[in-house]
Protein backbone atom coordinates (compact mmCIF):
# COMPACT_ATOMS: atom_id res chain seq x y z
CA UNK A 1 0.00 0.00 0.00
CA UNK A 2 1.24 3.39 -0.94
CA UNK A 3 0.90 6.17 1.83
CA UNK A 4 2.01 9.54 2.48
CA UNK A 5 4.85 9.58 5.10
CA UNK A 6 4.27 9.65 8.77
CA UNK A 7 4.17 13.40 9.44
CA UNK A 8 2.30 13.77 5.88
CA UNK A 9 4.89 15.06 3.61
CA UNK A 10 3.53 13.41 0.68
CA UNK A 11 6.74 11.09 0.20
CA UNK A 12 5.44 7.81 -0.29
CA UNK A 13 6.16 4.68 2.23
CA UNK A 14 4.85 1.35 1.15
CA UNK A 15 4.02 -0.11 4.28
CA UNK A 16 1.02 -2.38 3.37
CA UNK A 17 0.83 -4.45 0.47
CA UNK A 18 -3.15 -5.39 -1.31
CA UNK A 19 -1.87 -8.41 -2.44
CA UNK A 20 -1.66 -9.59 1.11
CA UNK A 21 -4.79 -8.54 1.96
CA UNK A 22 -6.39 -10.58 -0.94
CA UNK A 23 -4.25 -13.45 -0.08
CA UNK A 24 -6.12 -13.75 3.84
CA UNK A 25 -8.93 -12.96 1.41
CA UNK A 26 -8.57 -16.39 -0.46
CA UNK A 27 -7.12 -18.28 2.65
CA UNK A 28 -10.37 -17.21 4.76
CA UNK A 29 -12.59 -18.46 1.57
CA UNK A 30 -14.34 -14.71 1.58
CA UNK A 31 -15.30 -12.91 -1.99
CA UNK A 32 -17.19 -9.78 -2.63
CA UNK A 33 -14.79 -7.48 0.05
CA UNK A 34 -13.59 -4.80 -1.54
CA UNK A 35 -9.81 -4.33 -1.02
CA UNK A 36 -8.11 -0.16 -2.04
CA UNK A 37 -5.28 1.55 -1.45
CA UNK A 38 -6.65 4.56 0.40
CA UNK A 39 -9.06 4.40 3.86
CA UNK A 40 -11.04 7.25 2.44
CA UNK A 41 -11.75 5.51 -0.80
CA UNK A 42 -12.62 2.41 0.73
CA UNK A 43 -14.56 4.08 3.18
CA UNK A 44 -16.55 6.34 1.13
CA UNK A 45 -17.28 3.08 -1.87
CA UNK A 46 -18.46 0.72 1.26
CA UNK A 47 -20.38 3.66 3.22
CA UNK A 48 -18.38 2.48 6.32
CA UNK A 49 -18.89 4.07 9.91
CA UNK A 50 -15.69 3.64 11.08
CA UNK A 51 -12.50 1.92 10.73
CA UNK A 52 -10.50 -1.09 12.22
CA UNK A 53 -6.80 -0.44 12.04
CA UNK A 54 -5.18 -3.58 12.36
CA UNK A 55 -1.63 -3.25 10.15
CA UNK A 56 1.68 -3.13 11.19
CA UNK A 57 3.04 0.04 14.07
CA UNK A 58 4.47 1.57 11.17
CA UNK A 59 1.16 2.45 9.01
CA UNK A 60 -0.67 3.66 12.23
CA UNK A 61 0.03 7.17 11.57
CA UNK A 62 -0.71 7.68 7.76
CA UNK A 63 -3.90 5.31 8.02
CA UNK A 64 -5.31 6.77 10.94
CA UNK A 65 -4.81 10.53 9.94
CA UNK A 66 -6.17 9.60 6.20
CA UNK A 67 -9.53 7.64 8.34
CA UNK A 68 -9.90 11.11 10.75
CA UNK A 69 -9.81 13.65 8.00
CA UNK A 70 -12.29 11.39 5.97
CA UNK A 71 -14.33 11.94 9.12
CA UNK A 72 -14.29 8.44 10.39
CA UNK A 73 -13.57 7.47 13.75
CA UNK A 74 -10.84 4.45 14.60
CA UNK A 75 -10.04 1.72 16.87
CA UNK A 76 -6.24 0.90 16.43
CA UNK A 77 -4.46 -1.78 17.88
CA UNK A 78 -1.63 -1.32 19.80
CA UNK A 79 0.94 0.35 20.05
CA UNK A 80 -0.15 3.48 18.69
CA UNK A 81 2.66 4.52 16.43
CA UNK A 82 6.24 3.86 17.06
CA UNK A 83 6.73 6.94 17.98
CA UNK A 84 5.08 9.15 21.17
CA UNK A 85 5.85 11.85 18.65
CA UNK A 86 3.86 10.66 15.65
CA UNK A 87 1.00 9.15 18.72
CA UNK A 88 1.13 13.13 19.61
CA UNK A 89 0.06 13.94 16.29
CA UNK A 90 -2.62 11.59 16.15
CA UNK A 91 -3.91 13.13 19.25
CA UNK A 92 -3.55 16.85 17.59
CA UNK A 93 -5.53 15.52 14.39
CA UNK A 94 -8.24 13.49 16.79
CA UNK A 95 -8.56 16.68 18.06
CA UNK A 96 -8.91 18.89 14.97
CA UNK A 97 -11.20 16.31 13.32
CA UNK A 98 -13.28 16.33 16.09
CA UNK A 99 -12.84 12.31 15.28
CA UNK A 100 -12.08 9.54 17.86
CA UNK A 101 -9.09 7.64 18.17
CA UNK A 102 -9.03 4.33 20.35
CA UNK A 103 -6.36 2.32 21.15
CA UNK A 104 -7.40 -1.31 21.67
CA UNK A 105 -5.43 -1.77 24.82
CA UNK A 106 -7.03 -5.14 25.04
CA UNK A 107 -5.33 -5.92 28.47
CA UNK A 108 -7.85 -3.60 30.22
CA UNK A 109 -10.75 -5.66 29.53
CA UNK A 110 -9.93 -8.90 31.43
CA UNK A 111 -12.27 -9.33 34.43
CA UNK A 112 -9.15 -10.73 36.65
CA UNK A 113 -7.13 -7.81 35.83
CA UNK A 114 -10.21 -5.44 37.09
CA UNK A 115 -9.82 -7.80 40.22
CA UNK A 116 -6.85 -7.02 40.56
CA UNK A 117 -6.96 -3.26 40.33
CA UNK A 118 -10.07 -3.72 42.72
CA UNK A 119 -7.94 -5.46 45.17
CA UNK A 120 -4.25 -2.78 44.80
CA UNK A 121 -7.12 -0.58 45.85
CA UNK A 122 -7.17 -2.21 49.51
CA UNK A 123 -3.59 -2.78 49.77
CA UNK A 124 -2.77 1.34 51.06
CA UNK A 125 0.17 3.45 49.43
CA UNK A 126 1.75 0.89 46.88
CA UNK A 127 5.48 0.67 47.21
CA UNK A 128 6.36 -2.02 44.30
CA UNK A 129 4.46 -4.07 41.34
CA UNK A 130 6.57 -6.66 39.79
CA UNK A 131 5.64 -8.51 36.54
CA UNK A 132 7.29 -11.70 35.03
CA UNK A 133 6.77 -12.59 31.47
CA UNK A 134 8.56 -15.20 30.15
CA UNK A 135 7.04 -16.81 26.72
CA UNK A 136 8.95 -18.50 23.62
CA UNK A 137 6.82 -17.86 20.76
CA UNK A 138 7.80 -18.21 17.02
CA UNK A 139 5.74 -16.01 15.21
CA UNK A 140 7.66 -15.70 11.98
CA UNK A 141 7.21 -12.59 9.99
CA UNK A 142 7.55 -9.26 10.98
CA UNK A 143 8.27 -9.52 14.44
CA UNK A 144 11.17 -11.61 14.09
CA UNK A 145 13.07 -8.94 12.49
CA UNK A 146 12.05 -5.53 14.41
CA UNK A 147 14.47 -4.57 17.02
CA UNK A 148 13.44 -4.14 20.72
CA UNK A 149 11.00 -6.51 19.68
CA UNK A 150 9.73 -7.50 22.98
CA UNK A 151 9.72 -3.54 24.23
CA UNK A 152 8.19 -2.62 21.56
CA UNK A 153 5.39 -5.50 20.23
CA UNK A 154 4.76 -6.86 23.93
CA UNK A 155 5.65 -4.88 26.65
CA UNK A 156 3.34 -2.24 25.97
CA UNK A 157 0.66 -3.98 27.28
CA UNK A 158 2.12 -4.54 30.78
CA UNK A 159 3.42 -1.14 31.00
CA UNK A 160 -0.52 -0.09 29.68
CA UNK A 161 -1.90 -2.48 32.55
CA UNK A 162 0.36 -1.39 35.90
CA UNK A 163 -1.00 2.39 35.05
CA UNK A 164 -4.56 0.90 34.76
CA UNK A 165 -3.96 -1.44 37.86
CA UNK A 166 -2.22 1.62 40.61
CA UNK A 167 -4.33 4.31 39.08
CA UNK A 168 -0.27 5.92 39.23
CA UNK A 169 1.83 7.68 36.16
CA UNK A 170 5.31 6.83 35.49
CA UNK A 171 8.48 9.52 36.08
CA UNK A 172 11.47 7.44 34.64
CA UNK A 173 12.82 4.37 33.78
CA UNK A 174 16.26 2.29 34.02
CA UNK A 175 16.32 -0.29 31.64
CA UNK A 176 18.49 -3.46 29.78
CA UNK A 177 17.74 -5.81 26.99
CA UNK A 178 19.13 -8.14 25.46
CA UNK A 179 19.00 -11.06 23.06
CA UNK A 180 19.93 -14.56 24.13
CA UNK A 181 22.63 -17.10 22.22
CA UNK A 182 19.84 -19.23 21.81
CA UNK A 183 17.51 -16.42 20.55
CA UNK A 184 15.77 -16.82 16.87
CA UNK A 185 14.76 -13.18 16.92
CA UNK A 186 16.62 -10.74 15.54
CA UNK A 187 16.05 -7.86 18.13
CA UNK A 188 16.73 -8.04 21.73
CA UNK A 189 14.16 -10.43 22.25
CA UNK A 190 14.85 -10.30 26.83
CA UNK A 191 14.67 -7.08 29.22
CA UNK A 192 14.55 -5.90 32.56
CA UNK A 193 12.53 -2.61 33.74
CA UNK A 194 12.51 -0.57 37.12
CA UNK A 195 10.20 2.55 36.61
CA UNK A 196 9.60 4.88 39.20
CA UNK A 197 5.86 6.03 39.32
CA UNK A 198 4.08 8.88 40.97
CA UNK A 199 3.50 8.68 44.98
CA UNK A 200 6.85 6.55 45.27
CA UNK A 201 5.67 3.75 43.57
CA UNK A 202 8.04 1.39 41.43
CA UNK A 203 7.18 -1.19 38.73
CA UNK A 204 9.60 -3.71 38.25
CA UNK A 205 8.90 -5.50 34.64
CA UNK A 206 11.38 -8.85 33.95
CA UNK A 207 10.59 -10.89 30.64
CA UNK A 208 11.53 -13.05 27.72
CA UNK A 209 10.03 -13.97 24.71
CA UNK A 210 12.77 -16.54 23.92
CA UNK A 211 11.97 -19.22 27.69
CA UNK A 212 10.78 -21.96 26.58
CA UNK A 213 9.20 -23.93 29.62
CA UNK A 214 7.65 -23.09 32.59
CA UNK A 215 6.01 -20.05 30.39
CA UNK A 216 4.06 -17.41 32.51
CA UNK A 217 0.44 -16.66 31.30
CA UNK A 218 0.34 -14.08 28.30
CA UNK A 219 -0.85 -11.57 30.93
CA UNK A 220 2.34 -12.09 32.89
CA UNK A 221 2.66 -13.11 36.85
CA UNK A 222 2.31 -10.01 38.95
CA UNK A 223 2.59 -9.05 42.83
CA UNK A 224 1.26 -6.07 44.15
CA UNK A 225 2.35 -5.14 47.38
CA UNK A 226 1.37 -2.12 49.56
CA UNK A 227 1.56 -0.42 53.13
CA UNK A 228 -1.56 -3.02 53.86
CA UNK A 229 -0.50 -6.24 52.34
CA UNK A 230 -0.21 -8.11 49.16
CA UNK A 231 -1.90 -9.41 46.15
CA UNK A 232 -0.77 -11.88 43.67
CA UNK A 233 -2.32 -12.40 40.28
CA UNK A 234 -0.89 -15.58 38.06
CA UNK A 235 -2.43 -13.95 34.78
CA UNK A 236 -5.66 -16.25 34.41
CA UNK A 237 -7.55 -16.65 37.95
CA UNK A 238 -8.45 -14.76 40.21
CA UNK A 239 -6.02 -12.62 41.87
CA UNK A 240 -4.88 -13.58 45.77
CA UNK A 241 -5.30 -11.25 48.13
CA UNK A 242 -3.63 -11.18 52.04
CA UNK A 243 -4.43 -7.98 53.99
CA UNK A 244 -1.83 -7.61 57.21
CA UNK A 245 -5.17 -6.85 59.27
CA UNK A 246 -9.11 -7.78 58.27
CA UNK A 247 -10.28 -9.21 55.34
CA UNK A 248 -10.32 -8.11 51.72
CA UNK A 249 -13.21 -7.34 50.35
CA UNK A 250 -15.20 -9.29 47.89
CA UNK A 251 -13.36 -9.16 43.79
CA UNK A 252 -16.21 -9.03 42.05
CA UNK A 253 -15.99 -9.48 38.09
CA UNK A 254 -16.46 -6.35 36.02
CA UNK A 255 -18.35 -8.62 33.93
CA UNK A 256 -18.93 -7.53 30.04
CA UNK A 257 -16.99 -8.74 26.72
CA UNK A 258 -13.15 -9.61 27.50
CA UNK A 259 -10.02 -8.89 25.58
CA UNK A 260 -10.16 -7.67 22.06
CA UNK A 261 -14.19 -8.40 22.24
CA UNK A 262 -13.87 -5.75 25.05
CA UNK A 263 -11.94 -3.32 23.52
CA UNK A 264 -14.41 -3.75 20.30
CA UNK A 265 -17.55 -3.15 22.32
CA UNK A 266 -16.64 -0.55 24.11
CA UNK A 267 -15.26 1.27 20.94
CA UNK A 268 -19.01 1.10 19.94
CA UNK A 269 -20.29 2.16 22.56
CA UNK A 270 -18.28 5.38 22.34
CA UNK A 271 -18.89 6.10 18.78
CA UNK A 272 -22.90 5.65 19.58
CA UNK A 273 -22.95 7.61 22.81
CA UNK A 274 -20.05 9.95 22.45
CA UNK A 275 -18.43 9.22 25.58
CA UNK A 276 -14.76 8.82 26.00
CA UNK A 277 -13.59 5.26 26.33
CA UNK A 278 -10.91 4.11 28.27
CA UNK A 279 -7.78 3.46 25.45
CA UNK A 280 -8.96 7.20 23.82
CA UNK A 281 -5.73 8.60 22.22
CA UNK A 282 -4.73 11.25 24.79
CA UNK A 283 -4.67 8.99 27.53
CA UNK A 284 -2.59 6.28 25.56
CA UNK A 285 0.39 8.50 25.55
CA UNK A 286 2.07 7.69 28.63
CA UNK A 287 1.73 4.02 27.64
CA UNK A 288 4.01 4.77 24.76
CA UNK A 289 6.36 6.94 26.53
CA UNK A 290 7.55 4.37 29.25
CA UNK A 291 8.25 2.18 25.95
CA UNK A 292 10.20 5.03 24.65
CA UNK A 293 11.63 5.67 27.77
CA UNK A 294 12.76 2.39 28.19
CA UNK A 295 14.21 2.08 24.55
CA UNK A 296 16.25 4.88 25.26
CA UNK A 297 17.57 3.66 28.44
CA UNK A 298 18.05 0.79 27.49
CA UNK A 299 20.66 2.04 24.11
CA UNK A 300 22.12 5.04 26.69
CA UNK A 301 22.44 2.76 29.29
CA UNK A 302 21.23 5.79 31.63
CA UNK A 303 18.03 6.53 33.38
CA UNK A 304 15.51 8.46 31.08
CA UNK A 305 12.79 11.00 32.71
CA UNK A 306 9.29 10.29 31.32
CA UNK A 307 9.34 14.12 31.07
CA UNK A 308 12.46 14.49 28.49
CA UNK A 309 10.56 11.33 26.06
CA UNK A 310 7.27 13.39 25.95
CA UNK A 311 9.72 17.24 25.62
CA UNK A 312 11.68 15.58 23.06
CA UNK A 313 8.57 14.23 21.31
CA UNK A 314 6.35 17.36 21.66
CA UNK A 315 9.40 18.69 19.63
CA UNK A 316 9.84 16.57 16.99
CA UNK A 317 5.67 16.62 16.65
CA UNK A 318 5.84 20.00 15.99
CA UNK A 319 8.34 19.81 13.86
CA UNK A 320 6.82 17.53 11.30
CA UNK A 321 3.16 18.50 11.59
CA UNK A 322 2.30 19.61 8.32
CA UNK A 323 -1.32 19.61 8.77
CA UNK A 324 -2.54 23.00 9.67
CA UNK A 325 -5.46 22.57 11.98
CA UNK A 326 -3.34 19.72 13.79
CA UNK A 327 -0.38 21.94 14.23
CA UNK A 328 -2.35 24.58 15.41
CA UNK A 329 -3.74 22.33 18.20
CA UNK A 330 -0.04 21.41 18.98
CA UNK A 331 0.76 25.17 19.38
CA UNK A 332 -1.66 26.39 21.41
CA UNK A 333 -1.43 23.22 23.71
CA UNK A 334 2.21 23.33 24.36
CA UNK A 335 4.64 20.23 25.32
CA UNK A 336 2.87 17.67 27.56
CA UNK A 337 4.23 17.29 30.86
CA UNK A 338 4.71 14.24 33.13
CA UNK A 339 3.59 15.07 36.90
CA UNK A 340 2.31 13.43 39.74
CA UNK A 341 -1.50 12.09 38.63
CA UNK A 342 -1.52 13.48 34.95
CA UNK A 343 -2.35 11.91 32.44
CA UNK A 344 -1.39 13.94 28.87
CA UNK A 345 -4.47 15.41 27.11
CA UNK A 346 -3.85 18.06 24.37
């Protein structure tokens, strides 16, 4: 597929091919679906509502800006660009447009994880979250050839989930990767993550994507532990909670479609009522920035502040922009910042 460049300088990227679209087309045994070059065209010839962005991180940008300006909202899976800058933009055109922009943070919408943010909420002041992920999957394709594969593909959900689960926002990272002998990735396929997060809080993320045996659940294994106690969540049950005094309180499920089904109905929901659903752009941007952040630290092999990723970004946003209206937002908005509770919203 031929697109204009991420910051829409008219340069043209092929990032998406037809002729793979047509071949899932044939493999899936489905005729009559029309497959174009251009969302607006496609859009406008099918009198669609809305569009499904499900390509690779690098045709976020250019598909989701051409879907906004044809006045059509999106659902995009994750992450939202590769870049926090180009996920700024999106927010500035989202804005502009008038037009939503979801991220399908599909994490969110496990009942178990809701349990388990139900249950951080009884522990007191949280002090440290760990996760362990530890998976060997061979996917082939794509992923087998980005770099920071597992920072960039996987961790994002984690990273999405501990801000979800301690209600907190992250200040700065320290991070390493790295990429096994045994690895058949071609990016560091293994890192390790402390994060610092508002109210003293730090997130300790540990994982693999090349550990074969005694795999963790896709969701991770997490601990939670707080001024009050401890919870422990394997990924799949229900989470374990012990309290230092009393009893915790009931973990009800939050009940409702799970996982991508979730993410899906609740994208529908906003687009019919006009409320703003949980993985709306704006408040998907500190997701991206501790994968940034940790990126970064992990090629400086320094500490990165949350604060200099989003500066840095805001920057090179700016910079780019070349659509008016979305510049203008970016302008009169100024830089995000990262601070105690925030969460970035242009």
């Amino acid at each position: 597929m031929s697109t204009t460049s991420p910051q829409g300088t008219g340069s043209p990227l092929k990032i998406v091919q037809a002729d793979a679209a047509h071949a899932a087309l044939a493999e899936q045994g489905l005729q009559g679906v029309l497959v174009g070059l251009r969302v607006g065209e496609v859009a406008a010839a099918t009198g669609a509502a809305a569009v499904v962005n499900v390509t690779v991180p690098q045709a976020h940008h250019p598909l989701n800006v051409q879907a906004m300006l044809a006045g059509l909202p999106v659902l995009c899976e994750k992450p939202a660009a590769p870049t926090v800058a180009q996920a700024l933009s999106m927010a500035a055109v989202s804005e502009a447009t008038g037009q939503l922009l979801m991220i399908s943070q599909s994490r969110r919408y496990i009942n178990a994880l809701a349990q388990l943010r139900a249950a951080s909420g009884e522990l007191g002041g949280l002090g440290i979250i760990t996760t362990e992920f530890f998976k060997a999957p061979h996917f082939g394709g794509f992923r087998e050839e980005m770099e920071h594969v597992l920072l960039l593909d996987m961790a994002i959900h984690l990273f999405d989930a501990v801000r979800y689960v301690s209600g907190e926002e992250p200040l700065s990272v320290y991070c390493e990767e790295f990429n096994p002998g045994w690895s058949w990735y071609g990016g560091n396929a293994a890192a390790s993550a402390i994060f610092e997060f508002t109210n003293g809080l730090r997130y300790i993320y540990s994982g693999s994507w090349c550990a074969d045996r005694h795999e963790t659940s896709w969701n991770g294994s997490w601990r939670v532990n707080g001024s009050r106690g401890t919870a422990l969540w394997d990924g799949e049950n229900t989470p374990v909670v012990d309290l230092a005094q009393g009893a915790p309180g009931s973990l009800e499920e939050r009940g409702g479609a799970e996982q991508i089904a979730g993410s899906l109905a609740e994208f529908v929901a906003a687009v019919r009522s006009g409320e703003t659903p949980s993985g709306e752009i704006h408040t998907n941007i500190n997701s991206l920035a501790m994968v940034e952040a940790a990126v970064l630290s992990a090629e400086s092999g320094a500490r990165v502040l949350i604060a200099d990723v989003l500066a840095d970004a805001y920057s090179q946003a700016l910079g780019d922009e070349r659509n008016p209206e979305a510049r203008e937002v970016l302008l009169r908005q100024g830089p995000p910042q990262a601070r105690p509770g925030a969460q970035y919203r242009l």
